[in-house]
C-alpha atoms as a PDB file:
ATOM      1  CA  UNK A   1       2.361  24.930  17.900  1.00  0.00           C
ATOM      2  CA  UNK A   2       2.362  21.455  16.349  1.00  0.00           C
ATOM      3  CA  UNK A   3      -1.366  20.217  15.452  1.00  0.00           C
ATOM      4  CA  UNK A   4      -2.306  16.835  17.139  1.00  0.00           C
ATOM      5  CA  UNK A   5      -0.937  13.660  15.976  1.00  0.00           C
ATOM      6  CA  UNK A   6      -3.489  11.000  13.589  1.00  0.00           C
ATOM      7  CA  UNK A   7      -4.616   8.518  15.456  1.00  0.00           C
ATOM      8  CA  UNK A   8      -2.746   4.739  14.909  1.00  0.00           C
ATOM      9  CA  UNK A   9      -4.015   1.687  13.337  1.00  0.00           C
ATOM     10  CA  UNK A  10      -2.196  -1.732  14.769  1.00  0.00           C
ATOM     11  CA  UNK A  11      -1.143  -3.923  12.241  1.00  0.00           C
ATOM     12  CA  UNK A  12      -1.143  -7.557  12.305  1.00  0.00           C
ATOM     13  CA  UNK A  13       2.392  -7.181  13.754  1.00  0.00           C
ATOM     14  CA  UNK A  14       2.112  -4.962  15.816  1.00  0.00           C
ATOM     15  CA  UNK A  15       3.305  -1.358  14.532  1.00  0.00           C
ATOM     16  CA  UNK A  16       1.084   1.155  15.671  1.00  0.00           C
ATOM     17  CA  UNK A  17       0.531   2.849  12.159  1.00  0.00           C
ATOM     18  CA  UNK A  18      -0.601   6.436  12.259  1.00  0.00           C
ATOM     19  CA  UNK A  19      -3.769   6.695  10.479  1.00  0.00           C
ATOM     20  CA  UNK A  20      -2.355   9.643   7.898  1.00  0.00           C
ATOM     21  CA  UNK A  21       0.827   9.588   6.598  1.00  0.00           C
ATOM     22  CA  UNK A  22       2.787  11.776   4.117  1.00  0.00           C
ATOM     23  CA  UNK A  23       3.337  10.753   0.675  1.00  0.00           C
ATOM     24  CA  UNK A  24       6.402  12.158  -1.118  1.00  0.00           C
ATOM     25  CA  UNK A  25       6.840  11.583  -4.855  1.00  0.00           C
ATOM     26  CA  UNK A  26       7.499  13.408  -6.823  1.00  0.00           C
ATOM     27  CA  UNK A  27       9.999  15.716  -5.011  1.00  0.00           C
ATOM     28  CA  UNK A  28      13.784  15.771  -4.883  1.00  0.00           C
ATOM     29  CA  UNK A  29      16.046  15.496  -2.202  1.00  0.00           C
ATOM     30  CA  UNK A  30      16.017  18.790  -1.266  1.00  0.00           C
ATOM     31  CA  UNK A  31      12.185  19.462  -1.602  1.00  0.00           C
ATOM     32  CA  UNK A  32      11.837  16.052   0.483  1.00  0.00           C
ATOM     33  CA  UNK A  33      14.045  17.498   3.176  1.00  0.00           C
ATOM     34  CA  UNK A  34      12.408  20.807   3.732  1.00  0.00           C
ATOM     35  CA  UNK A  35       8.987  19.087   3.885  1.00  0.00           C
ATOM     36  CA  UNK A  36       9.727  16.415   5.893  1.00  0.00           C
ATOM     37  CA  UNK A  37      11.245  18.777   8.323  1.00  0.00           C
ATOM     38  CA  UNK A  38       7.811  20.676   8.456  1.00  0.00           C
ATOM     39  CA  UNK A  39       5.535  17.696   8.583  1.00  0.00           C
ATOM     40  CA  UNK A  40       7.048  16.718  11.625  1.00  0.00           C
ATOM     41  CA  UNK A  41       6.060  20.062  13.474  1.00  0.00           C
ATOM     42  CA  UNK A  42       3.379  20.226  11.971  1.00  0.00           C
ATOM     43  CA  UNK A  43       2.510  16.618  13.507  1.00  0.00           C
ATOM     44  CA  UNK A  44       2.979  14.014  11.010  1.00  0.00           C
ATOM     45  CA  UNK A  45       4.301  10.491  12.339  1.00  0.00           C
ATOM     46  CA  UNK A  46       4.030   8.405   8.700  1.00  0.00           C
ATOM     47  CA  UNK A  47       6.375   8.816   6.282  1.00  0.00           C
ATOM     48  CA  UNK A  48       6.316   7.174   2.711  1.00  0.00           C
ATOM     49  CA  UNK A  49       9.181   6.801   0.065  1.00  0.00           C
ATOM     50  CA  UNK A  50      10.557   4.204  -2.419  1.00  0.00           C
ATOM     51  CA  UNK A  51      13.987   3.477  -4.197  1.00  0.00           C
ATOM     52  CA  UNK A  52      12.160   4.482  -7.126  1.00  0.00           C
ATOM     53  CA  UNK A  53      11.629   7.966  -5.918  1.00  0.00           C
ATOM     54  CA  UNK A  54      15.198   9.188  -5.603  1.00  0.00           C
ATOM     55  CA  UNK A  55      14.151  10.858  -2.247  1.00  0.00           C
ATOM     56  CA  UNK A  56      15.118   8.685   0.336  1.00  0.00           C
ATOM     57  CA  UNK A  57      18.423  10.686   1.704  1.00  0.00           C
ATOM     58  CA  UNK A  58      15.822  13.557   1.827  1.00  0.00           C
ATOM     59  CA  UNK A  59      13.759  11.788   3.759  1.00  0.00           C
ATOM     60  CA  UNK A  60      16.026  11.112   6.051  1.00  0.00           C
ATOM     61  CA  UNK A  61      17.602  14.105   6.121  1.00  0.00           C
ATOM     62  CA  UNK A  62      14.687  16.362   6.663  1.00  0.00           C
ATOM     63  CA  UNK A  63      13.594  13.481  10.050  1.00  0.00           C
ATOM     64  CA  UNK A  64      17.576  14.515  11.753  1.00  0.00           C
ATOM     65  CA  UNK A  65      16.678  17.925  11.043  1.00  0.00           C
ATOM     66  CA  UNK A  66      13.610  18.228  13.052  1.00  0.00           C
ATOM     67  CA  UNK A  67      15.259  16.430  15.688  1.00  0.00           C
ATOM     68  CA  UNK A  68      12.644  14.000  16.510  1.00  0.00           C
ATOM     69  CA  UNK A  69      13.500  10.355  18.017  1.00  0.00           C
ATOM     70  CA  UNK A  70      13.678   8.029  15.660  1.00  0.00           C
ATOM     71  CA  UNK A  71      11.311   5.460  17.377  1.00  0.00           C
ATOM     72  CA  UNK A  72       8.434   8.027  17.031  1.00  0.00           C
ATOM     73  CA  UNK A  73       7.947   8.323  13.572  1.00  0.00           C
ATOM     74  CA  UNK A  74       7.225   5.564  11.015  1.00  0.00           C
ATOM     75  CA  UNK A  75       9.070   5.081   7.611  1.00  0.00           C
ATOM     76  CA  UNK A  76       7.599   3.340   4.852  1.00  0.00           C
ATOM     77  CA  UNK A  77       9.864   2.285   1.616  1.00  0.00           C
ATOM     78  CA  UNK A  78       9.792   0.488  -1.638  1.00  0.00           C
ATOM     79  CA  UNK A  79      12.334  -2.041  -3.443  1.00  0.00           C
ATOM     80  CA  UNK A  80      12.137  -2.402  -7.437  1.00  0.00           C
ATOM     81  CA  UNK A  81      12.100  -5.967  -9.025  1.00  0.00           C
ATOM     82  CA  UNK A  82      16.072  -6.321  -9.946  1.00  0.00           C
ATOM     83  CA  UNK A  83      15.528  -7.468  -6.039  1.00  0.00           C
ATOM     84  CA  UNK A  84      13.043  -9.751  -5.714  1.00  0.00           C
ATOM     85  CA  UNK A  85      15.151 -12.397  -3.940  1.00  0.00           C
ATOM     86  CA  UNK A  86      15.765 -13.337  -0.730  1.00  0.00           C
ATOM     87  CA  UNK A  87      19.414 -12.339  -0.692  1.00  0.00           C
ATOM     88  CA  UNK A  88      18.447  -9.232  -3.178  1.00  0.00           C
ATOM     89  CA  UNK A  89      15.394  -8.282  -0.728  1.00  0.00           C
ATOM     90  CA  UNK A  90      18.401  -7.894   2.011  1.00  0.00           C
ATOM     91  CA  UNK A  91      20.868  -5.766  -0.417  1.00  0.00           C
ATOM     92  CA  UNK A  92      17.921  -3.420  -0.754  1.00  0.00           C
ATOM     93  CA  UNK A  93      17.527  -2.797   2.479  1.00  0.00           C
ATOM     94  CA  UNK A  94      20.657  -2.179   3.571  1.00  0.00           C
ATOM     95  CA  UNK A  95      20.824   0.282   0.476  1.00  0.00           C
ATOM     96  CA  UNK A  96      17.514   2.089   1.519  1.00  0.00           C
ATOM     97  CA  UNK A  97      18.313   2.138   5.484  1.00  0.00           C
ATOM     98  CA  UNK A  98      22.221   3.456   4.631  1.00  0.00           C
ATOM     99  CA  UNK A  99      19.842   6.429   2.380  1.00  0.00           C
ATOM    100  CA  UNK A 100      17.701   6.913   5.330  1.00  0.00           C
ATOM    101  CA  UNK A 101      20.147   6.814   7.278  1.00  0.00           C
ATOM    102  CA  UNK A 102      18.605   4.383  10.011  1.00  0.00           C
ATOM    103  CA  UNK A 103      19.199   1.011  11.658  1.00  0.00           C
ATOM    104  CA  UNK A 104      15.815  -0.200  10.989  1.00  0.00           C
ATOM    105  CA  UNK A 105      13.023   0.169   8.564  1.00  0.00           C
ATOM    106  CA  UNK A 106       9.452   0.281   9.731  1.00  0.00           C
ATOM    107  CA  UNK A 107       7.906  -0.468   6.569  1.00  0.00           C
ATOM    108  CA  UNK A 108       9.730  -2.364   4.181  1.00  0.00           C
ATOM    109  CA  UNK A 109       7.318  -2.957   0.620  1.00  0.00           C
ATOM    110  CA  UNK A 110       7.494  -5.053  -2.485  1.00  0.00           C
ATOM    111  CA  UNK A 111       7.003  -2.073  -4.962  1.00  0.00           C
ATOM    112  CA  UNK A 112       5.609  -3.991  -7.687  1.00  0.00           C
ATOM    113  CA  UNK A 113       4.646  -7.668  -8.131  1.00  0.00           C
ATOM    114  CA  UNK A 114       5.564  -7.894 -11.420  1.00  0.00           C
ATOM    115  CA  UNK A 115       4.493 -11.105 -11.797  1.00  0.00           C
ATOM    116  CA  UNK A 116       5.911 -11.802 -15.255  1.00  0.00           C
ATOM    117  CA  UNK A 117       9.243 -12.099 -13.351  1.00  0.00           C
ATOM    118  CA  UNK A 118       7.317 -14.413 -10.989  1.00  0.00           C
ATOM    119  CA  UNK A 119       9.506 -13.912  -7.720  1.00  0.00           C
ATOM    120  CA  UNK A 120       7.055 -11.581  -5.809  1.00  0.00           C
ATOM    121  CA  UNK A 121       6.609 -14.694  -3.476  1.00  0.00           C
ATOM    122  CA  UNK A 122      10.444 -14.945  -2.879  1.00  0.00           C
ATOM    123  CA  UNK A 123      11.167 -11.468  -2.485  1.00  0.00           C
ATOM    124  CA  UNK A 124       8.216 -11.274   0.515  1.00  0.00           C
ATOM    125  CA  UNK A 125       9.929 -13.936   2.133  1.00  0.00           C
ATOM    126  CA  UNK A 126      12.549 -11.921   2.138  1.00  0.00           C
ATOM    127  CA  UNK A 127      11.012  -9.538   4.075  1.00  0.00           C
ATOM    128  CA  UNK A 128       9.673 -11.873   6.386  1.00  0.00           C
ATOM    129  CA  UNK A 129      13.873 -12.681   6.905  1.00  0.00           C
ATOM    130  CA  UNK A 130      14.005  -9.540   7.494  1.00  0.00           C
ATOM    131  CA  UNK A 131      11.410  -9.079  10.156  1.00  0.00           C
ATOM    132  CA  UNK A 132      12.562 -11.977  12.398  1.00  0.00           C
ATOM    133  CA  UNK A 133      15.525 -10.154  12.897  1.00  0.00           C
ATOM    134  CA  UNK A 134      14.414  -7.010  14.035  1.00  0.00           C
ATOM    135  CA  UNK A 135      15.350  -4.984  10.739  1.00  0.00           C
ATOM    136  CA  UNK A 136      11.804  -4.489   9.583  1.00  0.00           C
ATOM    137  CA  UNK A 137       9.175  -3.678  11.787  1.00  0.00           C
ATOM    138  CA  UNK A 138       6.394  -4.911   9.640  1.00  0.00           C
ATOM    139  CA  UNK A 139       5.881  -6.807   6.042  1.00  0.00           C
ATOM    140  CA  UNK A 140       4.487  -4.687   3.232  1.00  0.00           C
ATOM    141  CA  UNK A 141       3.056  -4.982  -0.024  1.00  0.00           C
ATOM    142  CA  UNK A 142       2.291  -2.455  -2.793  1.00  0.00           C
ATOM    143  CA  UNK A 143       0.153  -2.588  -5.884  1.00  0.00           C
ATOM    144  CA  UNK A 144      -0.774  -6.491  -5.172  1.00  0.00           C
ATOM    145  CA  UNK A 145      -4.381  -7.786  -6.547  1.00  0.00           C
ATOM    146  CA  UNK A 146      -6.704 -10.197  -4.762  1.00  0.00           C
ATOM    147  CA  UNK A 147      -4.689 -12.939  -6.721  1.00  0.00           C
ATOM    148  CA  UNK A 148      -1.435 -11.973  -6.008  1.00  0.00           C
ATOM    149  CA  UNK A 149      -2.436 -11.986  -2.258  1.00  0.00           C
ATOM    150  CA  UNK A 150      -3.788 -15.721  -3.012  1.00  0.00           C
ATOM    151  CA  UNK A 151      -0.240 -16.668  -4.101  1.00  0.00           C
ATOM    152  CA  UNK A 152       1.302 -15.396  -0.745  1.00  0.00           C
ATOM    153  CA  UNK A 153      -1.205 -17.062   1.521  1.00  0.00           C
ATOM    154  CA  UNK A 154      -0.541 -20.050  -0.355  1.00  0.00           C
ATOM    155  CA  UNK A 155       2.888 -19.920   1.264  1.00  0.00           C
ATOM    156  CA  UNK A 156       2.184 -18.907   4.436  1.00  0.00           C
ATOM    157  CA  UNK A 157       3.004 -15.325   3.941  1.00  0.00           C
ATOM    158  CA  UNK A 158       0.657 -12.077   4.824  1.00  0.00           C
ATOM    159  CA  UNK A 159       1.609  -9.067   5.144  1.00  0.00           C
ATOM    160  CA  UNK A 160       0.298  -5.765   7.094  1.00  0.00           C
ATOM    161  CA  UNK A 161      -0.489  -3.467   4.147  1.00  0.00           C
ATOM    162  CA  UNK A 162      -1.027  -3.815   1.192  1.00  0.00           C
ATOM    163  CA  UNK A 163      -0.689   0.118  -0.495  1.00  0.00           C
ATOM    164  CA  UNK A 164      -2.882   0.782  -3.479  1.00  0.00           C
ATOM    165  CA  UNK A 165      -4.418   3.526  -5.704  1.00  0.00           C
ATOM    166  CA  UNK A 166      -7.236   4.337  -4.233  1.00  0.00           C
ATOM    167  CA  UNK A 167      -9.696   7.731  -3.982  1.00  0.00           C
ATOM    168  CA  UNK A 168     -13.709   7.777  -4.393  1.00  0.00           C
ATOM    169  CA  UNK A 169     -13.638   7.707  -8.245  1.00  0.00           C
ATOM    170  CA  UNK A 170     -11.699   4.387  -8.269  1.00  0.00           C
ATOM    171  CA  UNK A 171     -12.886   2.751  -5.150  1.00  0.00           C
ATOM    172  CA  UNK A 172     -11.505  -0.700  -5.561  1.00  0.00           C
ATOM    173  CA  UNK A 173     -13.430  -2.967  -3.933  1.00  0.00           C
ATOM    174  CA  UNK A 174     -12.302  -6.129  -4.376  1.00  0.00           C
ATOM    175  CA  UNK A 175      -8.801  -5.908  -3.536  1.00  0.00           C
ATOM    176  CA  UNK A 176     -10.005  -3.902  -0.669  1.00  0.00           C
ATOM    177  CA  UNK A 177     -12.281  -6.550   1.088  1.00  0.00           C
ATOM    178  CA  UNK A 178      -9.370  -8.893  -0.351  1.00  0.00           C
ATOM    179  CA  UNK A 179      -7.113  -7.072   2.022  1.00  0.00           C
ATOM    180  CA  UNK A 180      -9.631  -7.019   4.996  1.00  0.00           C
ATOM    181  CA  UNK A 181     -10.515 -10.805   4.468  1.00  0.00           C
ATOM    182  CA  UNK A 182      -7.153 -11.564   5.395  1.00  0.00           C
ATOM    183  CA  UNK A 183      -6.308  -8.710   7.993  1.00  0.00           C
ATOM    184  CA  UNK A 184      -4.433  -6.431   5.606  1.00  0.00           C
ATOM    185  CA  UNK A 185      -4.398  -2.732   6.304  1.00  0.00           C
ATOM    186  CA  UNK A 186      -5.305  -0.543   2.747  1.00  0.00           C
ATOM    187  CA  UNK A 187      -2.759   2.416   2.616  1.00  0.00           C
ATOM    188  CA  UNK A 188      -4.396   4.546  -0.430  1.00  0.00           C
ATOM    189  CA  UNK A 189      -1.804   6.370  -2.793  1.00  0.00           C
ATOM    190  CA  UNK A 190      -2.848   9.119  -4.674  1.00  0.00           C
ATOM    191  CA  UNK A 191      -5.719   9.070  -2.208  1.00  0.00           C
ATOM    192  CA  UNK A 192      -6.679  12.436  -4.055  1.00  0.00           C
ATOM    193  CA  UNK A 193      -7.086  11.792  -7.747  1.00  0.00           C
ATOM    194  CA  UNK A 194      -4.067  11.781  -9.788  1.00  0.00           C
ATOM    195  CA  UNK A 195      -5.461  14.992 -12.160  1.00  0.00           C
ATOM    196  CA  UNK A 196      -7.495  17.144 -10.058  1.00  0.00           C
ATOM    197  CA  UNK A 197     -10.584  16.639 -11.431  1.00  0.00           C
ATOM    198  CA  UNK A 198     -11.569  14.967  -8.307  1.00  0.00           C
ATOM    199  CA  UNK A 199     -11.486  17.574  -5.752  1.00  0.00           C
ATOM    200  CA  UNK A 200     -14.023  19.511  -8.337  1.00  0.00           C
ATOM    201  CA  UNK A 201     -16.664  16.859  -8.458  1.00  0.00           C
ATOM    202  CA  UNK A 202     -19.888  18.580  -7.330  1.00  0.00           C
ATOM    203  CA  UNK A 203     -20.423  15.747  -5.261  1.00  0.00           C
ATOM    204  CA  UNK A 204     -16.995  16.804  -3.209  1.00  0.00           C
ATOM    205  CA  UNK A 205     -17.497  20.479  -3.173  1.00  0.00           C
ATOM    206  CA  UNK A 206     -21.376  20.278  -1.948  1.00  0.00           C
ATOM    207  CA  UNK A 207     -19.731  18.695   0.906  1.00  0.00           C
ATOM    208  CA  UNK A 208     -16.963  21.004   1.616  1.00  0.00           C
ATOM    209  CA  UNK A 209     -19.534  23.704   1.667  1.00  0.00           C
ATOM    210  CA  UNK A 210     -21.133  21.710   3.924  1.00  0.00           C
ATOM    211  CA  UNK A 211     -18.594  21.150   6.372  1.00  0.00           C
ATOM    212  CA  UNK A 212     -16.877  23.808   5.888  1.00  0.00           C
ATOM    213  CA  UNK A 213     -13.980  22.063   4.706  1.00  0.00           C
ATOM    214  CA  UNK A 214     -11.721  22.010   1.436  1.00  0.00           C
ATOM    215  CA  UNK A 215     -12.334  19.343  -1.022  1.00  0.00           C
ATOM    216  CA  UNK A 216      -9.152  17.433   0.153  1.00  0.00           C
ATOM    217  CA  UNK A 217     -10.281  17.257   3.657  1.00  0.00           C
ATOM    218  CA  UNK A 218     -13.547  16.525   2.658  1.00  0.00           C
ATOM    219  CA  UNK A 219     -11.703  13.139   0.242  1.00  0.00           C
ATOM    220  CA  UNK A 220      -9.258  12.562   3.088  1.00  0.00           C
ATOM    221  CA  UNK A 221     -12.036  11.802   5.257  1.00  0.00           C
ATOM    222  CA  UNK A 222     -13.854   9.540   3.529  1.00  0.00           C
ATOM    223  CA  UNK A 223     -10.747   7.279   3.787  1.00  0.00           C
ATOM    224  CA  UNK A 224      -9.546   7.464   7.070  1.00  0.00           C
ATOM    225  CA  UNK A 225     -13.252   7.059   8.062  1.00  0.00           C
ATOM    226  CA  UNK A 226     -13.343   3.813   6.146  1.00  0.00           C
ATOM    227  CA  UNK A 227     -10.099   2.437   8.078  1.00  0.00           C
ATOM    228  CA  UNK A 228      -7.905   3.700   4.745  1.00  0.00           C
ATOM    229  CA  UNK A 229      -4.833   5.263   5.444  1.00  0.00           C
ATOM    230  CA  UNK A 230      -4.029   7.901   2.647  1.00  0.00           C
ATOM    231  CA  UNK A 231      -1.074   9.147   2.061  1.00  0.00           C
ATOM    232  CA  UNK A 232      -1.328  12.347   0.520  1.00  0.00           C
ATOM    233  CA  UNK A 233       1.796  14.481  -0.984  1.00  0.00           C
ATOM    234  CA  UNK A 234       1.950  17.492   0.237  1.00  0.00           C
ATOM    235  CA  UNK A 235       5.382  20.324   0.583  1.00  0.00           C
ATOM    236  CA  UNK A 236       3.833  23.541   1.723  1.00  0.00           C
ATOM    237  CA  UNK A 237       2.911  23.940   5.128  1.00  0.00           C
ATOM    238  CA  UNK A 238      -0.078  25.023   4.838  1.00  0.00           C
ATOM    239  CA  UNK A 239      -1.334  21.677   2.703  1.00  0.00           C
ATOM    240  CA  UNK A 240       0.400  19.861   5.342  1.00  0.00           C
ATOM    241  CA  UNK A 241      -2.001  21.313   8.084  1.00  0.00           C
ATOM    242  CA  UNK A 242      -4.849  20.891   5.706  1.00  0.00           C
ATOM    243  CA  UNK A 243      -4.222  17.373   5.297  1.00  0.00           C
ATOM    244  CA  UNK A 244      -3.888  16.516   8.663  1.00  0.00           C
ATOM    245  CA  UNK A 245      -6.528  18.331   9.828  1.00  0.00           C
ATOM    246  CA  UNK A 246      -9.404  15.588   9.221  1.00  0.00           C
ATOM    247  CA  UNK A 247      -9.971  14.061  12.551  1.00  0.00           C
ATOM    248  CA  UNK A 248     -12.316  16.062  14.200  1.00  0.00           C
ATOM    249  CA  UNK A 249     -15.280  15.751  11.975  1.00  0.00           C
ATOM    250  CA  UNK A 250     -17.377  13.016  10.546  1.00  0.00           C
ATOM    251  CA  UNK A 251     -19.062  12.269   7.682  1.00  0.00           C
ATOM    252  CA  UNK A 252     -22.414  10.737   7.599  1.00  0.00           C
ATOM    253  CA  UNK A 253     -22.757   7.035   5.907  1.00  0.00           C
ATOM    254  CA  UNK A 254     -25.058   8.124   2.606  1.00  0.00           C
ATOM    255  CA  UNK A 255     -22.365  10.496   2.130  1.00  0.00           C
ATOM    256  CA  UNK A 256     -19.211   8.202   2.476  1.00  0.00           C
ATOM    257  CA  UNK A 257     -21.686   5.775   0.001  1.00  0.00           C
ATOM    258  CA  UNK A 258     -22.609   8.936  -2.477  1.00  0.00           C
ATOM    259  CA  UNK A 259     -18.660   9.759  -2.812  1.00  0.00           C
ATOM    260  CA  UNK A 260     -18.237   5.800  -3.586  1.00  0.00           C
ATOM    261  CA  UNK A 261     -20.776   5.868  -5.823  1.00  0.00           C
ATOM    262  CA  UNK A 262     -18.297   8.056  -8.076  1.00  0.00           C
ATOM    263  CA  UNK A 263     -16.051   5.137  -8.533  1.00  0.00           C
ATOM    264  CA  UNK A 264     -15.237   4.722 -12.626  1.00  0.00           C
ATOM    265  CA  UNK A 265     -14.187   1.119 -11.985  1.00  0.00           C
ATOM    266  CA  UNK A 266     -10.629   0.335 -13.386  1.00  0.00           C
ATOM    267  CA  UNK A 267     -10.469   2.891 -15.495  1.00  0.00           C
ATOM    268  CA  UNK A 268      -6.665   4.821 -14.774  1.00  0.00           C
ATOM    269  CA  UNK A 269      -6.004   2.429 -12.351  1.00  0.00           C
ATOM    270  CA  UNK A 270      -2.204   1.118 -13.367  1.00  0.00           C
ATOM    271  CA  UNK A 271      -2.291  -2.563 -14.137  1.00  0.00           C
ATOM    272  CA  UNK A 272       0.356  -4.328 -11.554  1.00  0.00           C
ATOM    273  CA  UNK A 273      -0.358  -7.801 -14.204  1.00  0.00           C
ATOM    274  CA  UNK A 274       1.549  -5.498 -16.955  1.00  0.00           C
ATOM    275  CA  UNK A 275       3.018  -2.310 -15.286  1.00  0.00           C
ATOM    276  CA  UNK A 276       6.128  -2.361 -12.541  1.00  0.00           C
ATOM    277  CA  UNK A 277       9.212  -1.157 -12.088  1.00  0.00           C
END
């Protein structure tokens, strides 16, 4: 028996974004497939890749296989900066919906600013193209700072998410209220810890013993209760179920603040002014 479905967030255009999503790098093809397949009964709606992950067609693949309609899931994917054009935003779509194997793209996202290249501005525009015509369903962002967000509302461009690193030891506050400020749902990747050492943090385990809850759930929950939507990795299962499983309990507000108060600043965050693909 499938669990219940997240709840959905609406975006500035619209989309009704489930509140959880799955995340799916690193796996393959085949590992993407299986675990897509399972999400779905399991009850995920949000699904996350990138050109960059080399998982796409498994994505895809493992949505036909569990048969669900199309128009009730959600895909989120990512373009690299040899596109970052108008006319090179389209090619990339067509490239990632032919993987996918769709007509449409919920979620289309500027992977990386890079703003050395300085056409982040162009290539969201190109989104925007895409989104008056039906292809997209809503105008992403990934990895953008406060500043790069300054240089798209400076030509009339904002988008609905904006997806960043984010988990209670690097809470990142500024480009969070950035994105608020201006209406921008925060999707957190690697929402828990990129080494582990997170989900061992006294701080995090006190509270699963609390709750009775793993350390994940107990992490998960302290961003979907801040309006975050985290999209955690997961291939088994039973993390799948875990993950999902984080809607029917609360967490009080000193203890969303004590988990934020384990924020290391920028420290391991990657820099999106040096680093992009």
């Amino acid at each position: 028996m499938p669990n219940a479905t997240a709840p959905t967030i609406q975006l500035r255009n619209g989309l009704e974004l489930p509140a959880l999503g799955m995340g799916t790098w690193p796996m393959d093809n085949a590992q993407t497939a299986d675990a897509v397949a399972a999400a779905v009964d399991v009850g995920y709606r949000l699904f996350d890749t990138a050109e960059n992950y080399e998982n796409e067609t498994g994505v895809g693949e493992g949505l036909r296989r569990s048969g669900i309609a199309r128009s009730d899931v959600v895909i989120t994917t990512k373009f690299n900066k040899r596109w970052h054009s108008r006319d090179g935003v389209r090619t990339a779509f067509a490239a990632s919906a032919e993987r996918l194997g769709t007509k449409y793209i919920d979620l289309l996202l500027v992977h990386w600013p890079n703003p050395d290249q300085d056409r982040f501005v162009e290539a969201v525009q190109g989104i925007a193209d895409l989104l008056a015509e039906g292809l997209v369903r809503g105008v992403g962002v990934s990895n953008f700072k406060p500043a790069h967000l300054e240089r798209l509302v400076e030509a009339g461009l904002i988008p609905d998410i904006n997806q960043i690193q984010v988990d209670p030891r690097h809470i990142r506050e500024a480009s969070r209220q950035a994105n608020t400020r201006l209406g921008i749902v925060t999707e957190s990747w690697s929402p828990l810890g990129r080494d582990g050492g997170l989900l061992q943090d006294p701080a995090v385990t006190a509270l699963a013993a609390k709750y009775g809850r793993t350390p994940g759930q107990i992490v998960l929950r302290w961003h979907v209760q801040q309006g975050l939507v985290p999209i955690p990795k997961a291939s088994s299962r039973a993390h799948l179920e875990e993950n999902l499983a984080v809607f029917d309990f609360a967490l009080e507000d000193t203890e969303i603040a004590d988990l934020s108060a384990l924020d290391t600043g920028e420290a391991g965050i990657l820099d999106s002014d040096s680093f992009g693909h």
